[in-house]
C-alpha atoms as a PDB file:
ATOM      1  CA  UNK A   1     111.803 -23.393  48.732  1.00  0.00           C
ATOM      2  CA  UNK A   2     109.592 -26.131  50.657  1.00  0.00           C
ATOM      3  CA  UNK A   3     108.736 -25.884  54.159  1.00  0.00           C
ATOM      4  CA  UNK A   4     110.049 -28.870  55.877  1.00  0.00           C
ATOM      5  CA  UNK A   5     107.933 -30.216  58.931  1.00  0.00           C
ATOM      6  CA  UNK A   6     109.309 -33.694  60.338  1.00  0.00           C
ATOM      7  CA  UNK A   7     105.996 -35.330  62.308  1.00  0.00           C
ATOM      8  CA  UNK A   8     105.465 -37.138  65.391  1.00  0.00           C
ATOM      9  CA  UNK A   9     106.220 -40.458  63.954  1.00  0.00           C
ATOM     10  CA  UNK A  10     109.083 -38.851  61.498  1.00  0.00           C
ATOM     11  CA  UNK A  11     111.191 -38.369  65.537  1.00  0.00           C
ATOM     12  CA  UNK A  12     109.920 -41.659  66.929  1.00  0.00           C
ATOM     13  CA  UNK A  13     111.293 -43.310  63.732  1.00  0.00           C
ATOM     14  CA  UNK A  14     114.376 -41.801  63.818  1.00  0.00           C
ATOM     15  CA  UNK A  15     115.170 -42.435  67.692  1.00  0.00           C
ATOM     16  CA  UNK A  16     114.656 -45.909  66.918  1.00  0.00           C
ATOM     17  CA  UNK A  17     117.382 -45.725  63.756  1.00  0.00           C
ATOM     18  CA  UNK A  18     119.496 -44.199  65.866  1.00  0.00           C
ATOM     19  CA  UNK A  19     118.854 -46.386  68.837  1.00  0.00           C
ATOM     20  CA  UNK A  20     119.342 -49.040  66.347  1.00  0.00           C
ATOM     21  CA  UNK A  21     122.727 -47.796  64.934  1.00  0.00           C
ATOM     22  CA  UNK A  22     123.960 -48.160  68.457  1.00  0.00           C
ATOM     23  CA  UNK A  23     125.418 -51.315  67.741  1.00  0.00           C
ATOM     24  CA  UNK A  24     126.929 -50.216  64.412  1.00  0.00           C
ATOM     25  CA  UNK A  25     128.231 -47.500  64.345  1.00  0.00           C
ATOM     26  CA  UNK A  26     130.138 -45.491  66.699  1.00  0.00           C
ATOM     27  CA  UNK A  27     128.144 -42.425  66.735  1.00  0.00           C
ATOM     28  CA  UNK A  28     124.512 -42.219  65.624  1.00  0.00           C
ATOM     29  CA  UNK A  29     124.060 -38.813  66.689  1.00  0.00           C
ATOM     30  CA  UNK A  30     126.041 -37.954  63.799  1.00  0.00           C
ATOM     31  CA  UNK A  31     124.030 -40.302  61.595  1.00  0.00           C
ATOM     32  CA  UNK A  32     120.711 -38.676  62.668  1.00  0.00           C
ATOM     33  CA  UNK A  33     121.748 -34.609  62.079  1.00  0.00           C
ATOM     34  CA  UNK A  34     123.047 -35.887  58.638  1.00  0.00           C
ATOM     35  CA  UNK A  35     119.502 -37.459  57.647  1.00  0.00           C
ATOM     36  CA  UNK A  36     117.674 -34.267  59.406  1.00  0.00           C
ATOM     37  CA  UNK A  37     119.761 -31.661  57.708  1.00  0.00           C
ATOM     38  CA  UNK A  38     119.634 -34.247  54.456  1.00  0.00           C
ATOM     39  CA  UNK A  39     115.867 -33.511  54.747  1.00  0.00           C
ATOM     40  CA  UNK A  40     115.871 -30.028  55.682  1.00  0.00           C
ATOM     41  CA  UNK A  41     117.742 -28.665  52.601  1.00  0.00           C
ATOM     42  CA  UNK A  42     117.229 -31.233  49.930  1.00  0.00           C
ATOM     43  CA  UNK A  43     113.479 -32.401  50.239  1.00  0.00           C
ATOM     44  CA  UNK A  44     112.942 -28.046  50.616  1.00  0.00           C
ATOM     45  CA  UNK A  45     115.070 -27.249  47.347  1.00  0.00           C
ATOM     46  CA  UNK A  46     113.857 -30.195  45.525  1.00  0.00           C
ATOM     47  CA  UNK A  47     110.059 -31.851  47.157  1.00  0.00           C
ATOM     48  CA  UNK A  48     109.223 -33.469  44.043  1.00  0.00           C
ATOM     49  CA  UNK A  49     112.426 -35.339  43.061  1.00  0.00           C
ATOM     50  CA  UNK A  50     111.607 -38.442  44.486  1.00  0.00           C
ATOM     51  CA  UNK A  51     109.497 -41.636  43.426  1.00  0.00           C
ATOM     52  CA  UNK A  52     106.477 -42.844  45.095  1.00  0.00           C
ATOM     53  CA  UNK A  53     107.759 -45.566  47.521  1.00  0.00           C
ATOM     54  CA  UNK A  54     107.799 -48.892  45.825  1.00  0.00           C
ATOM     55  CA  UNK A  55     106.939 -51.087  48.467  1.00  0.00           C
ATOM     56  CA  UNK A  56     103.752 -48.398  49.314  1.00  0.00           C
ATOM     57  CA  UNK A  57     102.712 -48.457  45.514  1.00  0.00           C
ATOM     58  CA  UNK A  58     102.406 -52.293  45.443  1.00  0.00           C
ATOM     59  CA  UNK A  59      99.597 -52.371  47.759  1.00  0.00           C
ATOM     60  CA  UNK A  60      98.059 -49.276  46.913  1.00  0.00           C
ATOM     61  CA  UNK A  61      99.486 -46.306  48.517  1.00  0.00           C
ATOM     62  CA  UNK A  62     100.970 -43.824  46.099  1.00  0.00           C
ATOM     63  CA  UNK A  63     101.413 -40.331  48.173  1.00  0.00           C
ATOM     64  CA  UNK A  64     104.544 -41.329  49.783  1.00  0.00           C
ATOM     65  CA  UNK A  65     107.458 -40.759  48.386  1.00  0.00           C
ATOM     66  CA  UNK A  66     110.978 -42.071  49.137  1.00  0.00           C
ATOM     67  CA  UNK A  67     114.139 -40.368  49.408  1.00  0.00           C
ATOM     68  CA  UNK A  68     116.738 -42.631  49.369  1.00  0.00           C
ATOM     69  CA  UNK A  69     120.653 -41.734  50.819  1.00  0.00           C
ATOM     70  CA  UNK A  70     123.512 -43.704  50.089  1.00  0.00           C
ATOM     71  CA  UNK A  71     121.248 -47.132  49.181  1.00  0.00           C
ATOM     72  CA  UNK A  72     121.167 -47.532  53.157  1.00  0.00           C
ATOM     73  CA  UNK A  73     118.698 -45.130  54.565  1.00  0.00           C
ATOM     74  CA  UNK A  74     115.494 -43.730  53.244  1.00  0.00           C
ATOM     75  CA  UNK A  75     113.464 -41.293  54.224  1.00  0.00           C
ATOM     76  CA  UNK A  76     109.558 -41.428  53.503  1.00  0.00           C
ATOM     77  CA  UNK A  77     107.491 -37.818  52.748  1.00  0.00           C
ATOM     78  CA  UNK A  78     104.375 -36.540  51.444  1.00  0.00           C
ATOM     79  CA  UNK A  79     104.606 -33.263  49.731  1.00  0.00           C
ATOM     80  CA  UNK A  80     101.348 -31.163  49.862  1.00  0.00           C
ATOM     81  CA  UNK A  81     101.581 -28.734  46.862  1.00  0.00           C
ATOM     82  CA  UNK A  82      99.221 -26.369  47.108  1.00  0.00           C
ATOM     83  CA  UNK A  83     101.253 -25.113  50.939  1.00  0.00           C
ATOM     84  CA  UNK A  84     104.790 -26.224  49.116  1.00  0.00           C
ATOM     85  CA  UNK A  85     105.254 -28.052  52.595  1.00  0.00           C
ATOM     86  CA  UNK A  86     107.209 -31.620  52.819  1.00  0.00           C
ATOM     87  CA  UNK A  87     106.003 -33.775  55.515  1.00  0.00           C
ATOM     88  CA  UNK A  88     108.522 -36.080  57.013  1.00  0.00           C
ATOM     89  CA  UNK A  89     107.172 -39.226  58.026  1.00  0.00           C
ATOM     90  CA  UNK A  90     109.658 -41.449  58.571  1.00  0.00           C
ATOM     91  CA  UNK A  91     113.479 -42.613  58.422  1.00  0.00           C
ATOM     92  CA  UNK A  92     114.418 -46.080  58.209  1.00  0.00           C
ATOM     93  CA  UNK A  93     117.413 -47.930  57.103  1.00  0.00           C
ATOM     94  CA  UNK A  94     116.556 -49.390  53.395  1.00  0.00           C
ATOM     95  CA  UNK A  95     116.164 -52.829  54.569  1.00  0.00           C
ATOM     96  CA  UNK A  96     113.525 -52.005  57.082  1.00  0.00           C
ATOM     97  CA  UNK A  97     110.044 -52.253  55.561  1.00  0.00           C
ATOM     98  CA  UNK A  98     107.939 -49.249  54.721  1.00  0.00           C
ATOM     99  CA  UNK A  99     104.926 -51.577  54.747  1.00  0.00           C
ATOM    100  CA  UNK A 100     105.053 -52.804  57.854  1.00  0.00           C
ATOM    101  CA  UNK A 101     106.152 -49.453  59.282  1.00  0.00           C
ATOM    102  CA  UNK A 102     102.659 -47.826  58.083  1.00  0.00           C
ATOM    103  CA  UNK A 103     100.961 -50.538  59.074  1.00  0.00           C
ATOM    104  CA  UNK A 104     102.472 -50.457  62.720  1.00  0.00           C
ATOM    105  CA  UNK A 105     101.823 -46.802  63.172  1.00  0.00           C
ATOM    106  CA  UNK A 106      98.368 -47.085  61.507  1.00  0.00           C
ATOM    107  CA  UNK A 107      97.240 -49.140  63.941  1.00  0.00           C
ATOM    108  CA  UNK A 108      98.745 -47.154  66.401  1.00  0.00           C
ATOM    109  CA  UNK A 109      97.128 -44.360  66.281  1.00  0.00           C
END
C-alpha cells in the first residue's frame, strides 16, 4: 500500500471546503473526515487509478491526477512511484477550478 501525505495546501484547501460547506450542509466536519479517510485508504490501495486532471492537461500539466467522489468533490494528487507515496494537494468541490486553484497557490508561494 501507498503512503498517503496530505500537504500544506491539501489542509488549507480543505478548511476552505469545509468553511464553504457551512452554508450547505449541516455538518462539514463530517464532510471533511469522509474526503480524508476517502484519501487515506483508497488513493493508498489504489494511487494509480485515477486520470490526469482534465482541466490541468489542457494547459499543460499532466502529473496531477484527480480523484473524483460522488461527481461533487475531487481531490487532486501526485503519486511519486519510485517512494509509492500519494501526495494530496488539494480538495475542492467539482465545480471549483483546478486551474485557477494552481495558479492561486503558485503564485503564492
Amino acid at each position: 500500500m501507498a503512503k498517503v501525505e496530505i500537504t500544506n495546501i491539501g489542509f488549507e484547501t480543505l478548511y476552505y471546503l469545509e468553511q464553504y460547506m457551512v452554508e450547505f450542509i449541516s455538518n462539514p466536519e463530517s464532510l471533511t473526515e469522509q474526503l480524508l479517510d476517502i484519501a487515506a485508504d483508497k488513493l493508498a490501495k489504489h494511487p494509480e487509478i485515477s486520470p490526469v486532471c482534465p482541466e490541468l492537461e489542457h494547459i499543460g500539466v499532466f502529473d496531477y491526477l484527480q480523484l473524483t467522489i460522488d461527481s461533487d468533490y475531487k481531490i487532486l494528487y501526485r503519486y511519486d512511484k519510485p517512494t509509492d507515496t500519494v501526495f494530496v494537494n488539494a480538495f475542492l468541490r467539482v465545480k471549483q477550478s483546478a486551474e485557477k486553484l494552481l495558479v492561486r497557490f503558485a503564485l503564492l508561494t
